[in-house]
N, C-alpha and C. Protein backbone atom coordinates (compact mmCIF):
# COMPACT_ATOMS: atom_id res chain seq x y z
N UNK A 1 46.10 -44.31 -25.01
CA UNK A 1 45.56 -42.97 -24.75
C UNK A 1 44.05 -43.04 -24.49
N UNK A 2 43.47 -44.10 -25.14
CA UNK A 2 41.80 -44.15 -25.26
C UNK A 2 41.26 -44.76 -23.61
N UNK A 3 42.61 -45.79 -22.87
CA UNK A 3 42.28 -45.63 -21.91
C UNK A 3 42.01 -44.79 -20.92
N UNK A 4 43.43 -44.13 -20.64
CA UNK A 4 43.52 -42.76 -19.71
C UNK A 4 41.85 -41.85 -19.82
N UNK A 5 41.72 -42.00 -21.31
CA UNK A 5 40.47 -41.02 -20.89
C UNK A 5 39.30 -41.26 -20.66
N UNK A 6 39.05 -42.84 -20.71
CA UNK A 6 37.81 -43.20 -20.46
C UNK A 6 37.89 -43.42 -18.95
N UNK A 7 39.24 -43.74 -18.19
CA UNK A 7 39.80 -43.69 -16.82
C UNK A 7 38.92 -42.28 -15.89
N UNK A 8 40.09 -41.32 -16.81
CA UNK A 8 39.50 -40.13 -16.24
C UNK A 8 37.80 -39.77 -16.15
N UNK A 9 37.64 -40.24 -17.71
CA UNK A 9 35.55 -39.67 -17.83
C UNK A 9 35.00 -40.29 -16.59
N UNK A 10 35.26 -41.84 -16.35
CA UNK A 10 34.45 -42.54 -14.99
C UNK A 10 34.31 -41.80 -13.88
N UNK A 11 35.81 -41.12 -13.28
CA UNK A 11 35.95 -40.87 -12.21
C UNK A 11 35.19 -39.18 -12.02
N UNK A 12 35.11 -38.97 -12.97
CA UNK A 12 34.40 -37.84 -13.52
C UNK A 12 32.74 -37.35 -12.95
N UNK A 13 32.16 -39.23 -13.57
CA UNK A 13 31.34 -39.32 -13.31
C UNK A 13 30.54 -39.74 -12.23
N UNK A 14 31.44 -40.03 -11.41
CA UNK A 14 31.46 -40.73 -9.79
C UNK A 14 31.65 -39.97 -9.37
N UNK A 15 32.07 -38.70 -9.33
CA UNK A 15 32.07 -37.53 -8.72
C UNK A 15 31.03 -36.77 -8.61
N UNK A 16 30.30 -36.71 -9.38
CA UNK A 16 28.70 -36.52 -10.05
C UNK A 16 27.96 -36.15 -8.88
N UNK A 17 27.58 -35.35 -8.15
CA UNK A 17 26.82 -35.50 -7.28
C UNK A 17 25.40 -36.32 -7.88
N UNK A 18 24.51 -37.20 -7.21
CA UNK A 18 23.90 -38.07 -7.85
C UNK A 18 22.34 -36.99 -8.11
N UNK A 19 22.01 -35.83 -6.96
CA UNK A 19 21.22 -35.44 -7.05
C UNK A 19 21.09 -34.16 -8.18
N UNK A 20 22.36 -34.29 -9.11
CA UNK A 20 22.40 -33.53 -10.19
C UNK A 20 21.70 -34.20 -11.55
N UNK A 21 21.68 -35.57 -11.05
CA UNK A 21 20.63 -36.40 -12.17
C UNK A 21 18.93 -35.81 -12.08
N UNK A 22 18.71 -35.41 -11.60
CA UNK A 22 17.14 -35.08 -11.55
C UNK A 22 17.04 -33.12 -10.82
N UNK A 23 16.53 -32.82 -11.82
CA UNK A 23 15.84 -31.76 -12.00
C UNK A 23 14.69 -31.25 -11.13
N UNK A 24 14.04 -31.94 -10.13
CA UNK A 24 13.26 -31.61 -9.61
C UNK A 24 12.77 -32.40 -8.42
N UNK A 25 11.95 -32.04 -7.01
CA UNK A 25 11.90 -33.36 -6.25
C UNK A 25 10.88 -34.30 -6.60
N UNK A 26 10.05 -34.00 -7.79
CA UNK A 26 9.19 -34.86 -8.47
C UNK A 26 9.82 -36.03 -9.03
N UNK A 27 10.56 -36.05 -9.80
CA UNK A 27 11.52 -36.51 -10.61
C UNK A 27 12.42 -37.68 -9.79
N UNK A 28 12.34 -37.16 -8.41
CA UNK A 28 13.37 -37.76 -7.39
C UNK A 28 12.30 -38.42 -7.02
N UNK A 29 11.19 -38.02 -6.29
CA UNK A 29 10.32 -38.87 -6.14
C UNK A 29 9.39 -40.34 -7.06
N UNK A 30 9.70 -40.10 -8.37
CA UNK A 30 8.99 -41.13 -8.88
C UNK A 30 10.27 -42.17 -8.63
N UNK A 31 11.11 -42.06 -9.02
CA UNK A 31 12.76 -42.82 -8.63
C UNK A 31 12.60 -43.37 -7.72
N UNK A 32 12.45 -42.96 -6.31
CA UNK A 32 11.75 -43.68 -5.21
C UNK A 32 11.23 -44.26 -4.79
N UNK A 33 9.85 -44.06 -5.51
CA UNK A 33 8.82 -45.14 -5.84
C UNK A 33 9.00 -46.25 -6.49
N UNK A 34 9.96 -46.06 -8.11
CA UNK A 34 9.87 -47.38 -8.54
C UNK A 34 11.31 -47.95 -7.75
N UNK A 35 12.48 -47.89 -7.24
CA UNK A 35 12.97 -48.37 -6.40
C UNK A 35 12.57 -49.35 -5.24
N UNK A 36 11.44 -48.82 -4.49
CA UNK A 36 10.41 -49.25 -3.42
C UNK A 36 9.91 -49.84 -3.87
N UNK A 37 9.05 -50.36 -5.06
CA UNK A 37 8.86 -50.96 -5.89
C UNK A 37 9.51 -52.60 -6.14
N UNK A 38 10.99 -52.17 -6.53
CA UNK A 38 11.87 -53.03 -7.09
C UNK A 38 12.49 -53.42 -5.93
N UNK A 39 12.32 -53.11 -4.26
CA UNK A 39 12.70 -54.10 -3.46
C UNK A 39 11.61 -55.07 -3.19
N UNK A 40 10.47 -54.45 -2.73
CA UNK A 40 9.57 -55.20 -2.76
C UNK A 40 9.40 -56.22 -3.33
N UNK A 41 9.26 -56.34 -4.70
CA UNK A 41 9.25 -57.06 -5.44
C UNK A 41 10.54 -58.62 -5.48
N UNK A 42 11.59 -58.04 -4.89
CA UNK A 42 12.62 -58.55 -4.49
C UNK A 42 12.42 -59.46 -3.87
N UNK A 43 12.22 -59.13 -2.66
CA UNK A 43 11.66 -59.49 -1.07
C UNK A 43 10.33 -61.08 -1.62
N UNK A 44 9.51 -60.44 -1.89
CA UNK A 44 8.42 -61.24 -2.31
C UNK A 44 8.97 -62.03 -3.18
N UNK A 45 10.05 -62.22 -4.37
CA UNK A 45 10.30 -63.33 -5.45
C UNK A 45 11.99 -64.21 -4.27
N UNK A 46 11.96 -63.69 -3.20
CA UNK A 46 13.42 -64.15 -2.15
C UNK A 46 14.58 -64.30 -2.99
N UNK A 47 14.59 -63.06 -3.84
CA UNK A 47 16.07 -62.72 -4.54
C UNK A 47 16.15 -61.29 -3.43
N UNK A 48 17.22 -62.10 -2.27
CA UNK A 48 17.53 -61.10 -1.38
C UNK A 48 18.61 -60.12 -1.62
N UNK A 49 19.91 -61.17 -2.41
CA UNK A 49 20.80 -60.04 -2.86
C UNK A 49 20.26 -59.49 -3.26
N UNK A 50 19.47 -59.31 -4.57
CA UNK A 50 18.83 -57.86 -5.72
C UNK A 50 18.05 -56.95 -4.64
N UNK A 51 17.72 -57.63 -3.54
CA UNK A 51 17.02 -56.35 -2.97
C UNK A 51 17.42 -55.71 -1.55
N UNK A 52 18.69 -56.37 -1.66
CA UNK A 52 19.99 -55.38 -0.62
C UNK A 52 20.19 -54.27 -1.16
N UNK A 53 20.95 -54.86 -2.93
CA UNK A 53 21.33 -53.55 -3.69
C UNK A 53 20.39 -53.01 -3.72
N UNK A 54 18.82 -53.06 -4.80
CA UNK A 54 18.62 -52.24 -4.72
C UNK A 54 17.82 -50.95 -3.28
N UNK A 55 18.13 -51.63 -2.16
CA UNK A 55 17.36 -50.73 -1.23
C UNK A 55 18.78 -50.08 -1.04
N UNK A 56 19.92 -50.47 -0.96
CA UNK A 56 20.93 -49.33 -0.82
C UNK A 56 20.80 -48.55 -1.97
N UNK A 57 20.35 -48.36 -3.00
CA UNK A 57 20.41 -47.41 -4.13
C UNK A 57 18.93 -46.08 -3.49
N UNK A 58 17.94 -47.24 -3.16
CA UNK A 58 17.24 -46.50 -2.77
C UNK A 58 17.52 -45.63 -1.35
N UNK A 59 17.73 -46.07 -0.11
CA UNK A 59 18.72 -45.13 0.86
C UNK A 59 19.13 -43.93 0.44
N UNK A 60 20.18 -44.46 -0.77
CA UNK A 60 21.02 -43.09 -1.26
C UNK A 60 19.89 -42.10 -2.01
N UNK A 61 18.90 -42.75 -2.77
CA UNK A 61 17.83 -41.70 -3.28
C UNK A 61 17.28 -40.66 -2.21
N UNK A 62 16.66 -41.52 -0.83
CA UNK A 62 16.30 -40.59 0.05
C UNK A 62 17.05 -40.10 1.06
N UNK A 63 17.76 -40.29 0.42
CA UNK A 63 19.08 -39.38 1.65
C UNK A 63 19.05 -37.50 0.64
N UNK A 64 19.10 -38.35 -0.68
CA UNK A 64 19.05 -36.40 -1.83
C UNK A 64 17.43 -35.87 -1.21
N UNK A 65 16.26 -36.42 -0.50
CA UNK A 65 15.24 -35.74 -0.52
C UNK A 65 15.47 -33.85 -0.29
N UNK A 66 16.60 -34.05 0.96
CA UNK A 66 16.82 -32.59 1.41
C UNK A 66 17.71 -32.20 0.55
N UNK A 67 18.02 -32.40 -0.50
CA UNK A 67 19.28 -31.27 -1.33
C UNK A 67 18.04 -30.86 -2.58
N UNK A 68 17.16 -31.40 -2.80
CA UNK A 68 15.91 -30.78 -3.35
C UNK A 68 14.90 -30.24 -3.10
N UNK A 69 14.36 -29.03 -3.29
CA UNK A 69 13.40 -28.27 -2.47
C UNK A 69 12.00 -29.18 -2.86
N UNK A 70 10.81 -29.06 -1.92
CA UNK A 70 9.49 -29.21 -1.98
C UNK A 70 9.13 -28.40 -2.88
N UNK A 71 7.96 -28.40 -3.31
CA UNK A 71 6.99 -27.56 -3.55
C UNK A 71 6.64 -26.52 -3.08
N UNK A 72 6.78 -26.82 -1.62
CA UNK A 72 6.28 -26.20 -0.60
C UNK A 72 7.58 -25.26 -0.44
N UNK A 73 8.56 -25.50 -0.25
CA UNK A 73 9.96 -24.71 0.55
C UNK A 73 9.83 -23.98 -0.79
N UNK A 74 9.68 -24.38 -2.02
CA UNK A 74 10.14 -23.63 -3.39
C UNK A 74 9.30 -22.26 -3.61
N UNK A 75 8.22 -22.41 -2.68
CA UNK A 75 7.32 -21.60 -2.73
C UNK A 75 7.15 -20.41 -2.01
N UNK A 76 7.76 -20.99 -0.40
CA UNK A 76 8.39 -20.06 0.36
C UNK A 76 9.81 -18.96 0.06
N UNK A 77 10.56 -19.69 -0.51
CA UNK A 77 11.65 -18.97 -1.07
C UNK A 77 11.26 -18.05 -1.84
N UNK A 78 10.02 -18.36 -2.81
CA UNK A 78 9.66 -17.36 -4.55
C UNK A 78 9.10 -16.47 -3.78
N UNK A 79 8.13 -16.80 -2.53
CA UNK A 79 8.05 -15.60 -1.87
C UNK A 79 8.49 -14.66 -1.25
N UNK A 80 9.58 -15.00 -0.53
CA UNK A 80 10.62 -14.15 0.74
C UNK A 80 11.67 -13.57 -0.73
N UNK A 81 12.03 -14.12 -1.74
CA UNK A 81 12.69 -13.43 -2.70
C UNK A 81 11.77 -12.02 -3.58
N UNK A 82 10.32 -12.51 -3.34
CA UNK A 82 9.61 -11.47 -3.96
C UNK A 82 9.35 -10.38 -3.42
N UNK A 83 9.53 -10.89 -1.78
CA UNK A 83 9.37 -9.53 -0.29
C UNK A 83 10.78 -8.80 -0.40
N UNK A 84 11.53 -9.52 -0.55
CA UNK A 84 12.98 -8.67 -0.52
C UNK A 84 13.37 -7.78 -1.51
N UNK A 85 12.74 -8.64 -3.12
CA UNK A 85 12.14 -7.27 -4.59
C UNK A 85 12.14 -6.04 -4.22
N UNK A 86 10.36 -6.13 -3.70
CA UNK A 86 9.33 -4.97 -3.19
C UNK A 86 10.15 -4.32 -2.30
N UNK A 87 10.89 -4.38 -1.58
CA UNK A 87 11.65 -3.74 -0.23
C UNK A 87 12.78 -2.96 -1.16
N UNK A 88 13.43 -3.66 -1.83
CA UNK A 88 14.84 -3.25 -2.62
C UNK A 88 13.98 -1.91 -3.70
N UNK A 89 13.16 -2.35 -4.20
CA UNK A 89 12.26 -1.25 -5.18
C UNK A 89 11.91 -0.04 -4.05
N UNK A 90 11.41 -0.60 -3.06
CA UNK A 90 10.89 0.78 -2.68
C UNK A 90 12.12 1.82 -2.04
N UNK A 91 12.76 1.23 -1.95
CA UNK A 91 14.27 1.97 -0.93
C UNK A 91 15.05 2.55 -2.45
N UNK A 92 14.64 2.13 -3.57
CA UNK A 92 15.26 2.45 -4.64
C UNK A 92 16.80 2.05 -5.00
N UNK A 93 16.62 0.72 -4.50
CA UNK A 93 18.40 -0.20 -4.50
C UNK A 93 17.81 -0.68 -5.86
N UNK A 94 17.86 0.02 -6.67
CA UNK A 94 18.02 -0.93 -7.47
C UNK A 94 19.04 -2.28 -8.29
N UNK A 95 20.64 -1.95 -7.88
CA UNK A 95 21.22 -2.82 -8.28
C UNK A 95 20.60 -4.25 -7.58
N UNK A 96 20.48 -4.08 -6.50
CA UNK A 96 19.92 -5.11 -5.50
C UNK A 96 18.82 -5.69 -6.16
N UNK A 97 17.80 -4.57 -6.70
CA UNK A 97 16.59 -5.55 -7.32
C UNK A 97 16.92 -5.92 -8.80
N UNK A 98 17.95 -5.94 -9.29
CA UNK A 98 18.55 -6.42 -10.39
C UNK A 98 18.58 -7.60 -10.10
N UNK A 99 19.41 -7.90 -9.29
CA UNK A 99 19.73 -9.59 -8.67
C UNK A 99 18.75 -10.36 -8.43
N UNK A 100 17.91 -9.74 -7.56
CA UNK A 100 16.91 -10.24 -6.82
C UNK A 100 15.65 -10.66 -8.28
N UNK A 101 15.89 -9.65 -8.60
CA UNK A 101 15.13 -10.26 -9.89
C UNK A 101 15.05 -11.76 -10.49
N UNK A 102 16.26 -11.64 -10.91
CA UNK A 102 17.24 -13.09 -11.71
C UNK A 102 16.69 -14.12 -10.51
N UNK A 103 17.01 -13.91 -9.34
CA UNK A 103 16.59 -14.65 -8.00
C UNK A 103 15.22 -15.13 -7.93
N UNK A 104 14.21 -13.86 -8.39
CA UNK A 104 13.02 -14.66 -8.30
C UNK A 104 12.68 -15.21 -9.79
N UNK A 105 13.17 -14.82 -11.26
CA UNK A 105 12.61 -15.65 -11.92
C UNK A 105 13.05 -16.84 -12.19
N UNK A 106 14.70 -17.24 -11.59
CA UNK A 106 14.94 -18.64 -11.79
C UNK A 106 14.09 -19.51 -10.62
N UNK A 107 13.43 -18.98 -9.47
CA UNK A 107 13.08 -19.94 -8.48
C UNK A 107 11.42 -19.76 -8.99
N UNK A 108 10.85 -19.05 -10.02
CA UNK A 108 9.58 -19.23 -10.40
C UNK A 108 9.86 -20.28 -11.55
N UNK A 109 10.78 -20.03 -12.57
CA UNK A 109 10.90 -21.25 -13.54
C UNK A 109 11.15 -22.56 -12.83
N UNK A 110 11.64 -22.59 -11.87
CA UNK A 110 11.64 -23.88 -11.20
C UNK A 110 10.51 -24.59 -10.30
N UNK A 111 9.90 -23.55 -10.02
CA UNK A 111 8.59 -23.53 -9.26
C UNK A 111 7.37 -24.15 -10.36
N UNK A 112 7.83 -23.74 -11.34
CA UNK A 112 6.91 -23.93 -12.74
C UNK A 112 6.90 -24.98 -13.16
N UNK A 113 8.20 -25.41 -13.28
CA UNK A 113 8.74 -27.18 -13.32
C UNK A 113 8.18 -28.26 -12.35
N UNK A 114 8.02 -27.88 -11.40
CA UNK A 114 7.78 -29.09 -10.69
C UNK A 114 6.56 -28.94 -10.61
């Protein structure tokens, strides 16, 4: 039985989208770096396997760049969510600026984070 479920947990975890490991594109970015890092380093000591793998690990790092916002895009969003607020308030939707609310303070706590 202890197999089946450690079976199942793996496949679980391979399912994982990978860019659910990091919280932020900061976070993704230092990953990157020391990756870039650790081929280099590769390259220069001519342990070529270690630095096949790790530049395919790295690939897959910057392939997540676009499933994580910038700074910059995160900023644009907190704004166009804060224009759409002000618009919903003044027309007096408020269920709308209910949402929109939740909308802009999770993309300011995240804005805050990075």
């Amino acid at each position: 039985e202890m197999g089946a479920n450690s079976v199942e947990e793996k496949k679980e975890e391979e399912e994982a989208p990978v860019s659910g490991k990091f919280s932020s594109r900061c976070e993704l970015e230092i990953e990157i770096s020391t990756f870039a890092k650790e081929v280099a380093d590769a390259v220069t000591d001519k342990k070529f396997q270690v630095a096949n793998e790790k530049q395919e690990e790295l690939s897959n790092l910057e392939g997540l760049r676009s499933s994580l916002l910038s700074c910059k895009e995160l900023k644009a969003q907190l704004n166009e969510a804060k224009g759409k607020l002000s618009k919903a308030i003044e027309a007096k939707k408020f269920a709308d600026a209910t949402a929109l609310q939740e909308t802009v303070d999770k993309l300011e706590l995240k804005y805050s984070e990075e």
